[in-house]
C-alpha atoms as a PDB file:
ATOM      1  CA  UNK A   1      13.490  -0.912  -6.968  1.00  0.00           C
ATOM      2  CA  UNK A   2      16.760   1.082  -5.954  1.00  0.00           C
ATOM      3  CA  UNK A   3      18.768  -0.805  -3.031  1.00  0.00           C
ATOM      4  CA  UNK A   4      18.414   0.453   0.570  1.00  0.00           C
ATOM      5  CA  UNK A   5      22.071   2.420   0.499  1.00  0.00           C
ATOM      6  CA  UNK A   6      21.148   3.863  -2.350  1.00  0.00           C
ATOM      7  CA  UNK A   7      18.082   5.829  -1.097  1.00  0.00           C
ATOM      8  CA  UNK A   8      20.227   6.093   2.775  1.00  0.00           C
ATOM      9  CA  UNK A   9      22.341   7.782   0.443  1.00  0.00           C
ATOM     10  CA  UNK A  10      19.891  10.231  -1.550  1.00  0.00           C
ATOM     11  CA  UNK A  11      18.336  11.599   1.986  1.00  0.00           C
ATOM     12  CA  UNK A  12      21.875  12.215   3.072  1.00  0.00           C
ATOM     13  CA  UNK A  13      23.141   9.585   5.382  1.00  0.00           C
ATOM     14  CA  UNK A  14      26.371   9.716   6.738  1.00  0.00           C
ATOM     15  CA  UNK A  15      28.404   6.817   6.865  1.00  0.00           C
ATOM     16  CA  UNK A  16      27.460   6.171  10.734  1.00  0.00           C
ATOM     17  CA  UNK A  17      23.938   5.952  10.162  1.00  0.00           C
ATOM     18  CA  UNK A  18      24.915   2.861   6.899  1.00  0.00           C
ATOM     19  CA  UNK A  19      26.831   0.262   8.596  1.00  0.00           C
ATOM     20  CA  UNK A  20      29.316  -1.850   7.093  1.00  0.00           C
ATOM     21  CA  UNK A  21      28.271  -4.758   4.799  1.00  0.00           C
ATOM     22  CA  UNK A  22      30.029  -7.183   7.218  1.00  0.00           C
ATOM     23  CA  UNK A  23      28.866 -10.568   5.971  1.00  0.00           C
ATOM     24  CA  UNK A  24      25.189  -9.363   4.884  1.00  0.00           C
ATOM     25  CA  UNK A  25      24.047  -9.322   1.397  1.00  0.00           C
ATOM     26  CA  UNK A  26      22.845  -5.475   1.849  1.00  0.00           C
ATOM     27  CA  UNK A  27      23.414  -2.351   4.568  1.00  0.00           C
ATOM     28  CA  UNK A  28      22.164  -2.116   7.423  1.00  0.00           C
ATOM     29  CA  UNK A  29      20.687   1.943   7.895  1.00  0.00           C
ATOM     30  CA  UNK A  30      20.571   2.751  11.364  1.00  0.00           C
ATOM     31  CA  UNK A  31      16.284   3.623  12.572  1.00  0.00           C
ATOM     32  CA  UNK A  32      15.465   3.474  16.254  1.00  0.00           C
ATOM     33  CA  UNK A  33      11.701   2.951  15.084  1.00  0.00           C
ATOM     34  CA  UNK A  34       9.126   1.462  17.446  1.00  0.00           C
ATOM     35  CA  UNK A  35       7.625  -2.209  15.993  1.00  0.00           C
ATOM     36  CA  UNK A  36       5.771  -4.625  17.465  1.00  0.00           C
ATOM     37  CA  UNK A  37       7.072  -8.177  17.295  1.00  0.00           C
ATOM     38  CA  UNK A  38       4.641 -11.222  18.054  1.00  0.00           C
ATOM     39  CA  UNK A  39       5.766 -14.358  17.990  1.00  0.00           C
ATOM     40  CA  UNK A  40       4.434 -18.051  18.715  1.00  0.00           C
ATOM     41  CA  UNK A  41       4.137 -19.449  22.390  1.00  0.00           C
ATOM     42  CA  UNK A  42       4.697 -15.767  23.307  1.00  0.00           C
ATOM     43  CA  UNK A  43       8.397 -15.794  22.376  1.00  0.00           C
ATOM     44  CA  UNK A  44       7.994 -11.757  21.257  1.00  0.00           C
ATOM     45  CA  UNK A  45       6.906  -9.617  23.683  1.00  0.00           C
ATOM     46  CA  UNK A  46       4.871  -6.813  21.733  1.00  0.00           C
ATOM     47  CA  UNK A  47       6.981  -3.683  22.046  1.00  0.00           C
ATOM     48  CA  UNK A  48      10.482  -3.065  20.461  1.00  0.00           C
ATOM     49  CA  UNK A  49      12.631  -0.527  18.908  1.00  0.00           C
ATOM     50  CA  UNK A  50      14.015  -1.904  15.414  1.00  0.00           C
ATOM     51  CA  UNK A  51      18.089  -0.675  15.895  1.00  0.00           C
ATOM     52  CA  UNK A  52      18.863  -1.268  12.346  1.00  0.00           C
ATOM     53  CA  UNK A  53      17.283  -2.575   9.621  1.00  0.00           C
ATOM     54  CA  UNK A  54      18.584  -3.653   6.084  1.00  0.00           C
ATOM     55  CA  UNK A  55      16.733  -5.433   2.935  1.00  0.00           C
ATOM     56  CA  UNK A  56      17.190  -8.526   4.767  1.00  0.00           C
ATOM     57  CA  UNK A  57      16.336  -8.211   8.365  1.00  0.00           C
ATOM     58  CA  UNK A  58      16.655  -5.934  11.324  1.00  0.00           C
ATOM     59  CA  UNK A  59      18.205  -5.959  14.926  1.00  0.00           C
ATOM     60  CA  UNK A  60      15.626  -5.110  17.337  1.00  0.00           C
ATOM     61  CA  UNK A  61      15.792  -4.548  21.590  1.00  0.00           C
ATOM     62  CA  UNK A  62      14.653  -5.643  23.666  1.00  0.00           C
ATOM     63  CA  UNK A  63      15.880  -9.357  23.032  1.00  0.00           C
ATOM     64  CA  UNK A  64      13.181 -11.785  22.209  1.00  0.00           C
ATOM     65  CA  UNK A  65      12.912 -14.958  24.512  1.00  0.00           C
ATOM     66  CA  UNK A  66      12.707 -17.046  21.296  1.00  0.00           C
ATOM     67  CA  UNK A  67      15.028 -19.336  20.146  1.00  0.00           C
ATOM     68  CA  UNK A  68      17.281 -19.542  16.374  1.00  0.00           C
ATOM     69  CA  UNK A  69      14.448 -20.212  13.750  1.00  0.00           C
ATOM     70  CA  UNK A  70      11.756 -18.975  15.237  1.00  0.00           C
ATOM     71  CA  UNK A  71       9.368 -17.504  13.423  1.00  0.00           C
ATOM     72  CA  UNK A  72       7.908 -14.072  14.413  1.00  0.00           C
ATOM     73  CA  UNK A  73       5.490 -11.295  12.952  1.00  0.00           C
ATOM     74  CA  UNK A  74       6.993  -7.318  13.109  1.00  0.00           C
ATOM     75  CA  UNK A  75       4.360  -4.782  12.375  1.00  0.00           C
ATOM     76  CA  UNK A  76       5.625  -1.230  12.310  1.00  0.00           C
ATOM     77  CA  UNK A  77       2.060   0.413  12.306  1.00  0.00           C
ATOM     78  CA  UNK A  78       1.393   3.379  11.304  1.00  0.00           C
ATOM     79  CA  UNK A  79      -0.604   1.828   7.602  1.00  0.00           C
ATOM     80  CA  UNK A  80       2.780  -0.019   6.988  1.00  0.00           C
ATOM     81  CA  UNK A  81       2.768  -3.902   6.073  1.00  0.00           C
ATOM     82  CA  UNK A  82       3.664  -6.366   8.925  1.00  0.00           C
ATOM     83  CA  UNK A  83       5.697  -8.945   7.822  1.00  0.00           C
ATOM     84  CA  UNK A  84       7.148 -12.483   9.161  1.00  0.00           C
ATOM     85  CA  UNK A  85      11.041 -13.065   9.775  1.00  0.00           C
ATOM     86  CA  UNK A  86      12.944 -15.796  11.868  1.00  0.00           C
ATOM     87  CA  UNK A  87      15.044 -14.824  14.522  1.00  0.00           C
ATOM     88  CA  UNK A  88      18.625 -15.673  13.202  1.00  0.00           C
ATOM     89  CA  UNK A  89      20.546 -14.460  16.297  1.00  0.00           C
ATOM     90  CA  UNK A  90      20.800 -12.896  20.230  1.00  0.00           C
ATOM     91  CA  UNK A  91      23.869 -10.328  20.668  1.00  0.00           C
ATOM     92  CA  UNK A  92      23.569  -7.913  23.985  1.00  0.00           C
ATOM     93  CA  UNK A  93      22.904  -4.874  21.461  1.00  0.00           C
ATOM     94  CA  UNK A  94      19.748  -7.082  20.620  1.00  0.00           C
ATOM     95  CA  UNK A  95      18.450  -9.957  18.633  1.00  0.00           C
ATOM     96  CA  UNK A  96      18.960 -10.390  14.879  1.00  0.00           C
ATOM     97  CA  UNK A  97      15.376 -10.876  12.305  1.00  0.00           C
ATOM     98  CA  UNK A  98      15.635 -12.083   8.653  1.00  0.00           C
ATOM     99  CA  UNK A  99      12.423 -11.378   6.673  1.00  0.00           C
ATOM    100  CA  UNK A 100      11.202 -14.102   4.889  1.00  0.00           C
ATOM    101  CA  UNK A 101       9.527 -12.888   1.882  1.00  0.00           C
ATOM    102  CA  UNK A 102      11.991 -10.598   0.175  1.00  0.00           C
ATOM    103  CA  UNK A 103      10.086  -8.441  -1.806  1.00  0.00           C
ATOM    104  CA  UNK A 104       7.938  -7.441   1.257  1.00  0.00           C
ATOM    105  CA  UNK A 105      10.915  -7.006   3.647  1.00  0.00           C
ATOM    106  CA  UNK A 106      12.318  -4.701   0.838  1.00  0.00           C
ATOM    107  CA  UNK A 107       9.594  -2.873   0.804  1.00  0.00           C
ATOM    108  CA  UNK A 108       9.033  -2.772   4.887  1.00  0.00           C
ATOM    109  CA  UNK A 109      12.951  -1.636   5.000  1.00  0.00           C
ATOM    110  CA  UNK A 110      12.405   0.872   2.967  1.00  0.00           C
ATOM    111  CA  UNK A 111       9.637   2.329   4.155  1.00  0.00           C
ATOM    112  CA  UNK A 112      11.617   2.432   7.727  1.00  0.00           C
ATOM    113  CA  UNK A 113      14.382   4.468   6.077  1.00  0.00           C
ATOM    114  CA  UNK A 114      12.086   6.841   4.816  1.00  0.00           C
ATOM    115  CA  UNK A 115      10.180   7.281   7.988  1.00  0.00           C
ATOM    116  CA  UNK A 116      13.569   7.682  10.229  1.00  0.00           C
ATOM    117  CA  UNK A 117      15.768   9.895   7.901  1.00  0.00           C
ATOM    118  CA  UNK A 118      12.867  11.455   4.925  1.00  0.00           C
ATOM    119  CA  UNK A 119      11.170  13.200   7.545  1.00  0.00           C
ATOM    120  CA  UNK A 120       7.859  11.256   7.463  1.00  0.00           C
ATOM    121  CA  UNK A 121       7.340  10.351  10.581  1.00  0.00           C
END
């Protein structure tokens, strides 16, 4: 499976929609999708926008009320696979999800890209 830059790159991304690697092991690909986030003791509230997402995680707003390590389930609808990550960080601009099964957040990532920037949404 080609990386996530590579196919931000074949539907014509610019280099503001593919962030910087920073200290991630892939790009983050900028989506403003809707997912719903679910979480233990109520920690996710349902409704959020995923910001970014790359083939590790995603940064979604609002913030979730759940603390580092926390695990949570996002489910971006629309026939897609929902799939559990651990919050790994708050920041204003949102809170910070790593997937924990890599193929499957691969796959969910890519699927995102697709649906923001190939025109399948």
């Amino acid at each position: 499976m080609r990386g996530i830059e590579h196919i931000a790159r074949l539907l014509g991304l610019g280099r503001k929609q593919i962030a910087s690697q920073d200290r991630r092991a892939s790009q983050r690909v900028t989506i403003n999708l809707p997912v719903r986030v679910t979480g233990e003791n109520d920690c996710a509230n349902g409704a959020c926008i995923a910001r970014n997402v790359s083939e590790g995680g995603m940064l979604v707003t609002p913030n979730l009320t759940g603390d580092r390590g926390r695990r949570v389930r996002v489910d971006p609808g629309q026939g897609a696979e929902a799939v559990t990550a651990r919050i790994v960080g708050q920041r204003p601009e949102g809170t910070g999800l790593a997937f924990l099964a890599g193929e499957e957040g691969r796959a969910l990532a890519h699927w995102m890209v697709e649906r923001a920037h190939g025109g399948g949404a």
